[in-house]
Protein backbone atom coordinates (compact mmCIF):
# COMPACT_ATOMS: atom_id res chain seq x y z
CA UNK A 1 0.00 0.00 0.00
CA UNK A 2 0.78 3.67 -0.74
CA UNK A 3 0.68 6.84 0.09
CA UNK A 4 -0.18 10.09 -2.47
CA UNK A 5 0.42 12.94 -1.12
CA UNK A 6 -0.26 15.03 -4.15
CA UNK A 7 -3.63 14.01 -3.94
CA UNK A 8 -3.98 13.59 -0.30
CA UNK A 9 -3.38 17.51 -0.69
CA UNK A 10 -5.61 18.86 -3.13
CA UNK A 11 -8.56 20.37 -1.46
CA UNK A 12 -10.12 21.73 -4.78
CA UNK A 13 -12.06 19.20 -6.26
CA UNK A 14 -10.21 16.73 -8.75
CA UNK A 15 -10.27 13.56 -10.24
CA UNK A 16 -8.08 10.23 -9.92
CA UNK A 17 -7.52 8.09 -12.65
CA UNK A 18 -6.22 4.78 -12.89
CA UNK A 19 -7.40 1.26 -12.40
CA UNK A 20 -10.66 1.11 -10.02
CA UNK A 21 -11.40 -1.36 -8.01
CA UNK A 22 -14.98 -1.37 -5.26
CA UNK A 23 -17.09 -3.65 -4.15
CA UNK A 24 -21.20 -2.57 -4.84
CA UNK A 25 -22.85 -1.94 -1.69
CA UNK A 26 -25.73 -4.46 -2.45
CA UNK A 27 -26.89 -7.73 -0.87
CA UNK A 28 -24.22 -9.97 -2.88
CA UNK A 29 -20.80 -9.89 -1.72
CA UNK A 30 -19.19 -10.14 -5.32
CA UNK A 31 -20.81 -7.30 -7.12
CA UNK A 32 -18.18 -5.36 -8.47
CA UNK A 33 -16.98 -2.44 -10.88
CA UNK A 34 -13.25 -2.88 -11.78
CA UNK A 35 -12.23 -0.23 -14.57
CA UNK A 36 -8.19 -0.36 -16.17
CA UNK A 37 -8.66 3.11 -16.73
CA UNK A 38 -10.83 4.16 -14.74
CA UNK A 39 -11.95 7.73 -13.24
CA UNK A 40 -13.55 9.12 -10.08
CA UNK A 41 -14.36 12.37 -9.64
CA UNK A 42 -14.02 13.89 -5.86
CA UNK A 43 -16.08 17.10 -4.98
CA UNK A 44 -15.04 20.11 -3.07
CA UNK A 45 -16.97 18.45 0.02
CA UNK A 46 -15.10 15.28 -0.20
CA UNK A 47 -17.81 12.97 -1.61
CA UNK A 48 -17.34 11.51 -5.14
CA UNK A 49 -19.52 13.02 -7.80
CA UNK A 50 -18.67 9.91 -10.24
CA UNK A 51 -17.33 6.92 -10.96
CA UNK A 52 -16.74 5.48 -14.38
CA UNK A 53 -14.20 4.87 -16.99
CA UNK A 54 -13.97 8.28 -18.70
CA UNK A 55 -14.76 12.13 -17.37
CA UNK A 56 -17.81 13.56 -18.16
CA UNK A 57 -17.71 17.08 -19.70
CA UNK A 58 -18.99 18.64 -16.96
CA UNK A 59 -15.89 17.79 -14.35
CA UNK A 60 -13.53 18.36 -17.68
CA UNK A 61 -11.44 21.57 -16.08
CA UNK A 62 -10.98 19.73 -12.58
CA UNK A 63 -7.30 19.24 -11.98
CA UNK A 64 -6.76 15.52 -13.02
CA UNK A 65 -4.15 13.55 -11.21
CA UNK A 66 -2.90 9.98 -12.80
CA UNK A 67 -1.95 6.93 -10.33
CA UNK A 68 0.04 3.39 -11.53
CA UNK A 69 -1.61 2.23 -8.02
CA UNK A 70 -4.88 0.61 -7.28
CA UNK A 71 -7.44 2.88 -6.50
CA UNK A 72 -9.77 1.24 -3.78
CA UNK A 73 -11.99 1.93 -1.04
CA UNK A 74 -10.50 2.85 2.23
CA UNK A 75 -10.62 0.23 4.72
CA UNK A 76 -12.56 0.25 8.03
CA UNK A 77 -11.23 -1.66 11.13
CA UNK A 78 -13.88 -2.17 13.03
CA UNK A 79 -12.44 -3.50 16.02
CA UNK A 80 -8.72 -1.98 17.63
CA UNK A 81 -8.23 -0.57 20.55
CA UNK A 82 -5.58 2.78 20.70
CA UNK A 83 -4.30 2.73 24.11
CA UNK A 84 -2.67 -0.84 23.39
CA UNK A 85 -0.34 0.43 20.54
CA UNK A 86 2.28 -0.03 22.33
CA UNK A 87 2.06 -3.29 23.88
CA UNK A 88 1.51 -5.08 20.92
CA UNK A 89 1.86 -8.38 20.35
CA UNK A 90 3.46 -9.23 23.98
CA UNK A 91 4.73 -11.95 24.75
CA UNK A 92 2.85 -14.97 25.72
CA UNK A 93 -0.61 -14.73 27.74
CA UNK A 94 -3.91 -16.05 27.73
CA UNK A 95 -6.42 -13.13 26.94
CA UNK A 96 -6.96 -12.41 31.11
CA UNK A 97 -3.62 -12.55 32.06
CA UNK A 98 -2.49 -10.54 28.91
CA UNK A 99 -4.82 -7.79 30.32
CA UNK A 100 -3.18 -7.72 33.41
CA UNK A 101 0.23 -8.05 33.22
CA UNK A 102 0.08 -5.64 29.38
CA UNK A 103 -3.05 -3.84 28.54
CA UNK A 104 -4.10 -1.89 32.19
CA UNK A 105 -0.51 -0.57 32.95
CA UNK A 106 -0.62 1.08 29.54
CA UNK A 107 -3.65 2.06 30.00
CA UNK A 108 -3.78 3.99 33.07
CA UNK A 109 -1.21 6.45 31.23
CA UNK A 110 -3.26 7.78 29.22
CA UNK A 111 -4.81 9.78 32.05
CA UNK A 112 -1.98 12.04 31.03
CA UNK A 113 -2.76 14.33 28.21
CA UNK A 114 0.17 14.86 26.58
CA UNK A 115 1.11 11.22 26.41
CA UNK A 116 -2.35 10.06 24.91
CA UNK A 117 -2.25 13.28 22.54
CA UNK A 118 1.13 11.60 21.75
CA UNK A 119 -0.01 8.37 21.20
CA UNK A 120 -3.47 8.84 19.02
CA UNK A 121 -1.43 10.95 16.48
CA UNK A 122 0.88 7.97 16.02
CA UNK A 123 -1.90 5.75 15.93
CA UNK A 124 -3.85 7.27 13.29
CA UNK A 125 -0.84 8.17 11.15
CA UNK A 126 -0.05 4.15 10.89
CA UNK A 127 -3.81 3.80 10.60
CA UNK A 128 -3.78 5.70 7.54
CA UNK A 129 -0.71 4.76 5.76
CA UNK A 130 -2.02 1.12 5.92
CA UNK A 131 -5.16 2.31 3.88
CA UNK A 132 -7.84 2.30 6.95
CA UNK A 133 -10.02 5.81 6.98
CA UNK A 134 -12.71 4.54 8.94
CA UNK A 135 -12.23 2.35 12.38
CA UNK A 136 -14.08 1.57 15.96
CA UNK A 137 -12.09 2.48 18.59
CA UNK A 138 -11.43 1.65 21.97
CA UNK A 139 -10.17 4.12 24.31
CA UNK A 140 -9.63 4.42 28.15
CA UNK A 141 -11.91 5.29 30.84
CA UNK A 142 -9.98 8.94 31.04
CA UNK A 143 -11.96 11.58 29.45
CA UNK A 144 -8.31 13.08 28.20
CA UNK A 145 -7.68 9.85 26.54
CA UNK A 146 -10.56 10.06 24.32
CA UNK A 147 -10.50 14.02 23.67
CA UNK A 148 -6.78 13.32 22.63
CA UNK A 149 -8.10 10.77 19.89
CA UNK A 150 -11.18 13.19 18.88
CA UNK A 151 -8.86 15.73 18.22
CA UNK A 152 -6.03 13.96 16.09
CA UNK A 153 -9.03 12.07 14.18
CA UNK A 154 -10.67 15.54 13.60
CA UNK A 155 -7.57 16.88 12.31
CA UNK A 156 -6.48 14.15 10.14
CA UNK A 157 -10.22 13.91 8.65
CA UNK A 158 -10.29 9.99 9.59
CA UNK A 159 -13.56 8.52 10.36
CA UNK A 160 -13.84 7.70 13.73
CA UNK A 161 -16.46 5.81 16.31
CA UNK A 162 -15.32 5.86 19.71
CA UNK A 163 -16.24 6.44 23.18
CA UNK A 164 -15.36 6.43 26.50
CA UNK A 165 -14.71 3.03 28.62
CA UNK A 166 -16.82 1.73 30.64
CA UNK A 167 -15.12 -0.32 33.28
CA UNK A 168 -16.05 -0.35 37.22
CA UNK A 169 -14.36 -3.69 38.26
CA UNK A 170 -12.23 -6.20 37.65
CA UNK A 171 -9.10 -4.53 37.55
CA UNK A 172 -6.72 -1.84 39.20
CA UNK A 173 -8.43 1.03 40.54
CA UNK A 174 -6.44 3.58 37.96
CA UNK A 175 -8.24 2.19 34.98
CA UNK A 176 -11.47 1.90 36.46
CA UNK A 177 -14.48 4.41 36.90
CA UNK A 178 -16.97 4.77 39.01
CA UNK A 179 -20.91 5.14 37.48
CA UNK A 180 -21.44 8.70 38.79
CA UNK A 181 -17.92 9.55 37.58
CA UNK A 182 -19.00 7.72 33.87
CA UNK A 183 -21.99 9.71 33.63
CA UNK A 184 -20.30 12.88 33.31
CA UNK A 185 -17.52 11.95 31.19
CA UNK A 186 -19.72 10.31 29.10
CA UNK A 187 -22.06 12.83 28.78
CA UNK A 188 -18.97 15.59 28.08
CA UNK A 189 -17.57 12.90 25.36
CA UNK A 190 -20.89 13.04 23.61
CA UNK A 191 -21.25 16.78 23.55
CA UNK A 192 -17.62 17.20 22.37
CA UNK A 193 -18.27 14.56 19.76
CA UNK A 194 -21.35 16.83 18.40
CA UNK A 195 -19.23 19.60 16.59
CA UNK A 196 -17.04 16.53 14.74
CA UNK A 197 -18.11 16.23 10.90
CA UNK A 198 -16.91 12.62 10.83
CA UNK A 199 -17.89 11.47 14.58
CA UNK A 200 -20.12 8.66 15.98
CA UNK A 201 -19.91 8.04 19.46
CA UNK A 202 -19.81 4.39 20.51
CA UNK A 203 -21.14 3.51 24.77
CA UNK A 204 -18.35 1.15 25.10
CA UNK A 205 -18.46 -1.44 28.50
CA UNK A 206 -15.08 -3.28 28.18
CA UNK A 207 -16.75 -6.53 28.43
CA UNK A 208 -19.59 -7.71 31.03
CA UNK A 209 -17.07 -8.98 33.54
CA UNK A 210 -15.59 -5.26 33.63
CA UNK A 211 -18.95 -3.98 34.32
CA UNK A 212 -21.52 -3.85 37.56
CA UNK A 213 -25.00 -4.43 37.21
CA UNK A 214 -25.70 -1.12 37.71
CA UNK A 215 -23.06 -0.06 35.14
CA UNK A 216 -24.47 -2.14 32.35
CA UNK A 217 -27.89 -0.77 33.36
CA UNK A 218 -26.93 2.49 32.81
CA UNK A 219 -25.22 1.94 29.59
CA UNK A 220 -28.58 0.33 28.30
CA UNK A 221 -30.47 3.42 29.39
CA UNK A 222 -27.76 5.64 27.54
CA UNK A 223 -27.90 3.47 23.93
CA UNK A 224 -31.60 3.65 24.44
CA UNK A 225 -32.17 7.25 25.23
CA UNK A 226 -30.37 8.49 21.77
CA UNK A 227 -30.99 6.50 18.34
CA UNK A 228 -27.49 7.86 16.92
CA UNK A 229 -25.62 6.67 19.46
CA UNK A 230 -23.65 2.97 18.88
CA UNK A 231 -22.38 0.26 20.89
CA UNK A 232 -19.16 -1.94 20.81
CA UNK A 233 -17.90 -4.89 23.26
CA UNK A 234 -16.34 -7.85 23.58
CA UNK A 235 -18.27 -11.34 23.91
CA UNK A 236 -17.26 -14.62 23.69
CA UNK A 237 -13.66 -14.31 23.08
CA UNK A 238 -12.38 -17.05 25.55
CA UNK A 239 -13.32 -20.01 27.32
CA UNK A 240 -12.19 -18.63 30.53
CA UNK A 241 -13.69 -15.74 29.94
CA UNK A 242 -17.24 -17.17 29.41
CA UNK A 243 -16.80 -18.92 32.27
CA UNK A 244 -16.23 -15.67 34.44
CA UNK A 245 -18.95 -14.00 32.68
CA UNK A 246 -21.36 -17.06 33.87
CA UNK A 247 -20.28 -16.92 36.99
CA UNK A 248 -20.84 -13.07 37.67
CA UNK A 249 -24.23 -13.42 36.27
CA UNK A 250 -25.72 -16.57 36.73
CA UNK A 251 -29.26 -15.64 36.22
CA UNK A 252 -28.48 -14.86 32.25
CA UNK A 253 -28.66 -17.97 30.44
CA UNK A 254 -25.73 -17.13 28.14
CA UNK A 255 -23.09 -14.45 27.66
CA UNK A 256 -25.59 -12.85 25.08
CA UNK A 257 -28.44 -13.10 27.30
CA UNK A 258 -26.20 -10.58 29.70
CA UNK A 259 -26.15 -7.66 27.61
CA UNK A 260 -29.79 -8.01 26.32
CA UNK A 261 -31.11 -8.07 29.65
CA UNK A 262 -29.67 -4.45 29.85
CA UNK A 263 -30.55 -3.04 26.12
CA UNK A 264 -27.33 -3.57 24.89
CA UNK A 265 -28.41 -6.03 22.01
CA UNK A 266 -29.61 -4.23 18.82
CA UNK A 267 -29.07 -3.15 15.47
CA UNK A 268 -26.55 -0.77 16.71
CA UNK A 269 -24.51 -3.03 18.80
CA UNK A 270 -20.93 -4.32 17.64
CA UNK A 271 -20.08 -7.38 19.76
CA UNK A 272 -16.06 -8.49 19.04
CA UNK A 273 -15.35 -11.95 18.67
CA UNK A 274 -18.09 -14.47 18.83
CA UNK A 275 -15.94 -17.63 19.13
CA UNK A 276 -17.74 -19.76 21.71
CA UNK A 277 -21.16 -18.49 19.96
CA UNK A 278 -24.61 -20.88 21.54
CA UNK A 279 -27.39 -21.68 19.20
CA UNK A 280 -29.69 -19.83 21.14
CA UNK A 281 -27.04 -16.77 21.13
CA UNK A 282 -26.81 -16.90 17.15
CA UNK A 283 -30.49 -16.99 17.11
CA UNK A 284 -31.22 -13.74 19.11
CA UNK A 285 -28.33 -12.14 17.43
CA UNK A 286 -29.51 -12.66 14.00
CA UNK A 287 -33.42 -11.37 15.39
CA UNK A 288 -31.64 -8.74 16.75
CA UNK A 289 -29.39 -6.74 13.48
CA UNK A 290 -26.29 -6.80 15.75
CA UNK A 291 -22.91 -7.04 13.79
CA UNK A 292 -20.03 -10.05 14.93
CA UNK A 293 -16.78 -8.42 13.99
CA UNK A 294 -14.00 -11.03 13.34
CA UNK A 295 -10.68 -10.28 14.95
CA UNK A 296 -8.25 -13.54 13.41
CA UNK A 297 -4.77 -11.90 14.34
CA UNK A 298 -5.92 -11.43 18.11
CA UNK A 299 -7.48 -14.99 18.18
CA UNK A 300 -4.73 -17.03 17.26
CA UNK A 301 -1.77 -14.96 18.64
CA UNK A 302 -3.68 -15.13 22.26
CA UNK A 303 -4.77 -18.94 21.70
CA UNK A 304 -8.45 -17.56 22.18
CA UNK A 305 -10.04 -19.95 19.25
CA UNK A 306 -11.26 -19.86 15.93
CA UNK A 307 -14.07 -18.12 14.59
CA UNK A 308 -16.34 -20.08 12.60
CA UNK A 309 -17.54 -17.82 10.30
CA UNK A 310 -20.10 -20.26 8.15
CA UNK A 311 -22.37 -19.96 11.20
CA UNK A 312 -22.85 -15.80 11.03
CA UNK A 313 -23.38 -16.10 7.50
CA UNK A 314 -25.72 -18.76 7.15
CA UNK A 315 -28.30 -16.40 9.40
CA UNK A 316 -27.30 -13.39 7.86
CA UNK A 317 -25.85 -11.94 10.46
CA UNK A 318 -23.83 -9.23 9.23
CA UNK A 319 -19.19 -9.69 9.79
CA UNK A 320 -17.10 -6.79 9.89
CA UNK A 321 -13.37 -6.93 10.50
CA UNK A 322 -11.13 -5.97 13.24
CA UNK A 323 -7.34 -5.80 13.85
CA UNK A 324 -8.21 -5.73 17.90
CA UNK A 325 -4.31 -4.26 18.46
CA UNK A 326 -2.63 -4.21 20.67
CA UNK A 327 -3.95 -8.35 20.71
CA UNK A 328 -3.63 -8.33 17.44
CA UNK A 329 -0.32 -8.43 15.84
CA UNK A 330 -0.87 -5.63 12.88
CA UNK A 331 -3.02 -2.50 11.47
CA UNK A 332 -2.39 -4.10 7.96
CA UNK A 333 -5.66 -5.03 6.50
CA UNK A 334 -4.27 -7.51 4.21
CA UNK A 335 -2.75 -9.23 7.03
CA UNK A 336 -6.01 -9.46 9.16
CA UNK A 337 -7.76 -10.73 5.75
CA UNK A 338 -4.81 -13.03 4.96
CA UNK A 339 -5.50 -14.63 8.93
CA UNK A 340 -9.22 -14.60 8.34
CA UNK A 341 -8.61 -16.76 5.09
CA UNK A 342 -6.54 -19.51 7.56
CA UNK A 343 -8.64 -19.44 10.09
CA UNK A 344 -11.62 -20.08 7.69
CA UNK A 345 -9.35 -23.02 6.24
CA UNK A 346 -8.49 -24.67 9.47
CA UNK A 347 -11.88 -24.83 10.19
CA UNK A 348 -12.54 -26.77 7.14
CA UNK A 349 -13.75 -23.41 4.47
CA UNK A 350 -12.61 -21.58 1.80
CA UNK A 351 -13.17 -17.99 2.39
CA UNK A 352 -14.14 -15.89 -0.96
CA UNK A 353 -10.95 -13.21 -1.54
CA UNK A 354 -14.38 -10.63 -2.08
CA UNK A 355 -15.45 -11.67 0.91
CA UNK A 356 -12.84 -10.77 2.93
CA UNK A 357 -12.60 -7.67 0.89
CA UNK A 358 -16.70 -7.02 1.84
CA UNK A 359 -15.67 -7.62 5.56
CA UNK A 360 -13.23 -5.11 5.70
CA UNK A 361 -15.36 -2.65 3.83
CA UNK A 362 -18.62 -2.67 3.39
CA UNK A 363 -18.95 -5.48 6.23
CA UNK A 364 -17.56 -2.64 8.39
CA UNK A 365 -19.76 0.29 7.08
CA UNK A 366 -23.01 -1.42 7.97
CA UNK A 367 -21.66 -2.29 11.01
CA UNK A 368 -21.60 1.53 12.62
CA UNK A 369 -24.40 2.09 10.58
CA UNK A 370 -22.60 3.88 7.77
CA UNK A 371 -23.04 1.88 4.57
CA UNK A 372 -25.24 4.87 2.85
CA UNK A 373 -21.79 6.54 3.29
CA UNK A 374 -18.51 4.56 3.37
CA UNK A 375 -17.34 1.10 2.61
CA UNK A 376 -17.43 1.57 -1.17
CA UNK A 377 -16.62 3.86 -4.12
CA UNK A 378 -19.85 5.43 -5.05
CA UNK A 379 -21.79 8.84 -6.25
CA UNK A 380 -22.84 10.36 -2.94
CA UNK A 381 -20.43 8.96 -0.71
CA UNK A 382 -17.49 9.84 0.85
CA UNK A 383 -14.22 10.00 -0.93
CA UNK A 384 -12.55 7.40 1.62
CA UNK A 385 -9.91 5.88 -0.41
CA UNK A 386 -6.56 4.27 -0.29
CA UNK A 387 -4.03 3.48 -3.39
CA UNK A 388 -2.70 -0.23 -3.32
CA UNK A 389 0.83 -0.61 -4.67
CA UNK A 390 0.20 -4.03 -6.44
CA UNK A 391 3.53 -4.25 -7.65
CA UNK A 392 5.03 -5.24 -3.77
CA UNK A 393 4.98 -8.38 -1.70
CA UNK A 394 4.94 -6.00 1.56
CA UNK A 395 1.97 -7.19 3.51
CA UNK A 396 3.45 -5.93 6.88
């Protein structure tokens, strides 16, 4: 993948030719327009006006710039988490301990402005030179944690749904927050979040073992309270894991049944993971428009399991894609799709190249309820695009 920067710095409108590639954003996975020579034409706003192999007369004087790289849609990462940048990849844990010993003493620095402000600009400037504009983010409980990414996102122009943490147990008491405390930095988040073009702001519990009763409660009275609002967590990443999550609330038949007993389960909700998935839990997740988004580079570096994919699909329940870094081991899209395709094949499938393509795009899009506007190259959307260098072997 490549960087432009003559385009990335025209801010009159223009038009980049070359070869096209984008998925449709239909029903069918594999409905595509692919042009050698093809043309799309990018509006003073930053949405494309048109898409096709030639210029139309009309867009004739715009200021034309020529690419030997792929033109494709910008990729949307679903699923990573900021604050664990820099522990990537440690060494050797199960998911719990990994928190533990890795993720939570990172974390509770970002309670210090200057470091997150530090730390978001790095992590969307390698978000961006991989080809991802659009991604669901994890912060940190610390309202200076997520202002720091809100402002380098708003900056940069990147697409961003985030939110701050919810996490009131379970952990050391610098990364946790009480409910009273949440409510306010919540509530500031949100209204910060208002004057940001390209903003969506995700209630995020950490996962149900992270969260009291009465946290959960109040995050289902949040998601409910304002119909733009999203919601991201984790479920069902570990056997241990499901376990504690059973044992902290053993009146909810499954790990599912948890967060729809507090309103967390619904066609805005983006639940990470899904590897130790019930029958019953597929059921109400398919009833219920939630999105799974499939995180292979976490899963198999941590041991967690593999995601069976064939079982979302055959109910229609919509997959996007997620690096989940710092657990996962790169930003790269091709190298999350490229450990998608193995895990599919150790579990006895062949996954579809344009269907990894549609999770990491489109799949995405509809998952933070942006498919009208992202995910593909279209009239009317935005101009969210990356250039692929198809020339290298580089997938790191």
């Amino acid at each position: 993948m490549t960087n432009d920067s003559d385009a990335a710095e025209l801010c009159e409108p223009f038009v980049v030719q070359g070869r096209l590639f984008t998925l449709l954003n239909d029903r069918s996975v594999d409905t595509y327009t692919y042009f050698d020579n093809g043309s799309m034409v990018v509006g003073d706003q930053g949405k494309i006006l048109y898409v096709g192999p030639s210029v139309p007369a009309e867009y004739s004087h715009y200021q034309v710039k020529k690419t030997r790289h792929l033109i494709f849609p910008g990729f949307i990462d679903a699923h990573v988490h900021y604050p664990q940048l820099p522990v990537i990849a440690s060494y050797g844990a199960s998911l719990l301990e990994w928190l533990d010993k890795y993720t939570f003493p990172e974390e509770a620095k970002y309670s210090q402005r200057p470091y997150a402000e530090k730390r978001a600009r790095q992590f969307l400037e390698l978000m961006l030179k991989r080809g991802v504009t659009s991604a669901a983010v994890f912060s940190t409980i610390h309202q200076e944690a997520f202002d720091a990414l809100l402002g380098a996102a708003s900056y940069s122009g990147f697409n961003l749904v985030s939110g701050v943490t919810a996490m009131n147990r379970g952990a050391p008491d610098n990364v946790l927050v009480d409910v009273g405390l949440f409510k306010e930095t919540s509530a500031k988040a949100i209204e910060s979040g208002r004057c940001v073009e390209r903003f969506c702001y995700a209630i995020t519990p950490r996962f149900a073992i992270s969260c009291t009763e009465g946290m959960l409660e109040y995050c289902g009275r949040l998601l409910e309270s304002n119909p733009h609002l999203l919601m991201q967590t984790h479920i069902n990443e570990t056997k241990e894991e499901v376990l504690a999550t059973s044992n902290l609330f053993p009146h909810a038949t499954d790990y599912l049944d948890v967060y729809d007993a507090f309103g967390l389960l619904s066609d805005r909700s983006l639940f990470a993971h899904g590897i130790y998935t019930t029958e019953s839990e597929y059921e109400r997740w398919a009833a219920s428009g939630a999105s799974v988004i499939h995180c292979p580079t976490s899963n198999t570096f941590l041991g967690s399991g593999l995601f069976d994919a064939s079982e979302y699909i055959s109910r229609d329940i919509n997959i996007g894609m997620g690096s989940d870094v710092g657990g996962g081991v790169s930003l790269n899209p091709f190298v999350t799709m490229s450990e998608a395709y193995k895990v599919a094949k150790l579990g006895g499938r062949v996954l579809d190249p344009f269907q990894l393509v549609y999770w990491h795009t489109l799949g995405g899009a509809k998952a933070i309820n942006q498919a009208d506007s992202i995910g593909s190259l279209e009239p009317g959307k935005w101009a969210d695009f990356c250039l692929i260098d198809i020339t290298s072997d580089d997938l790191g």
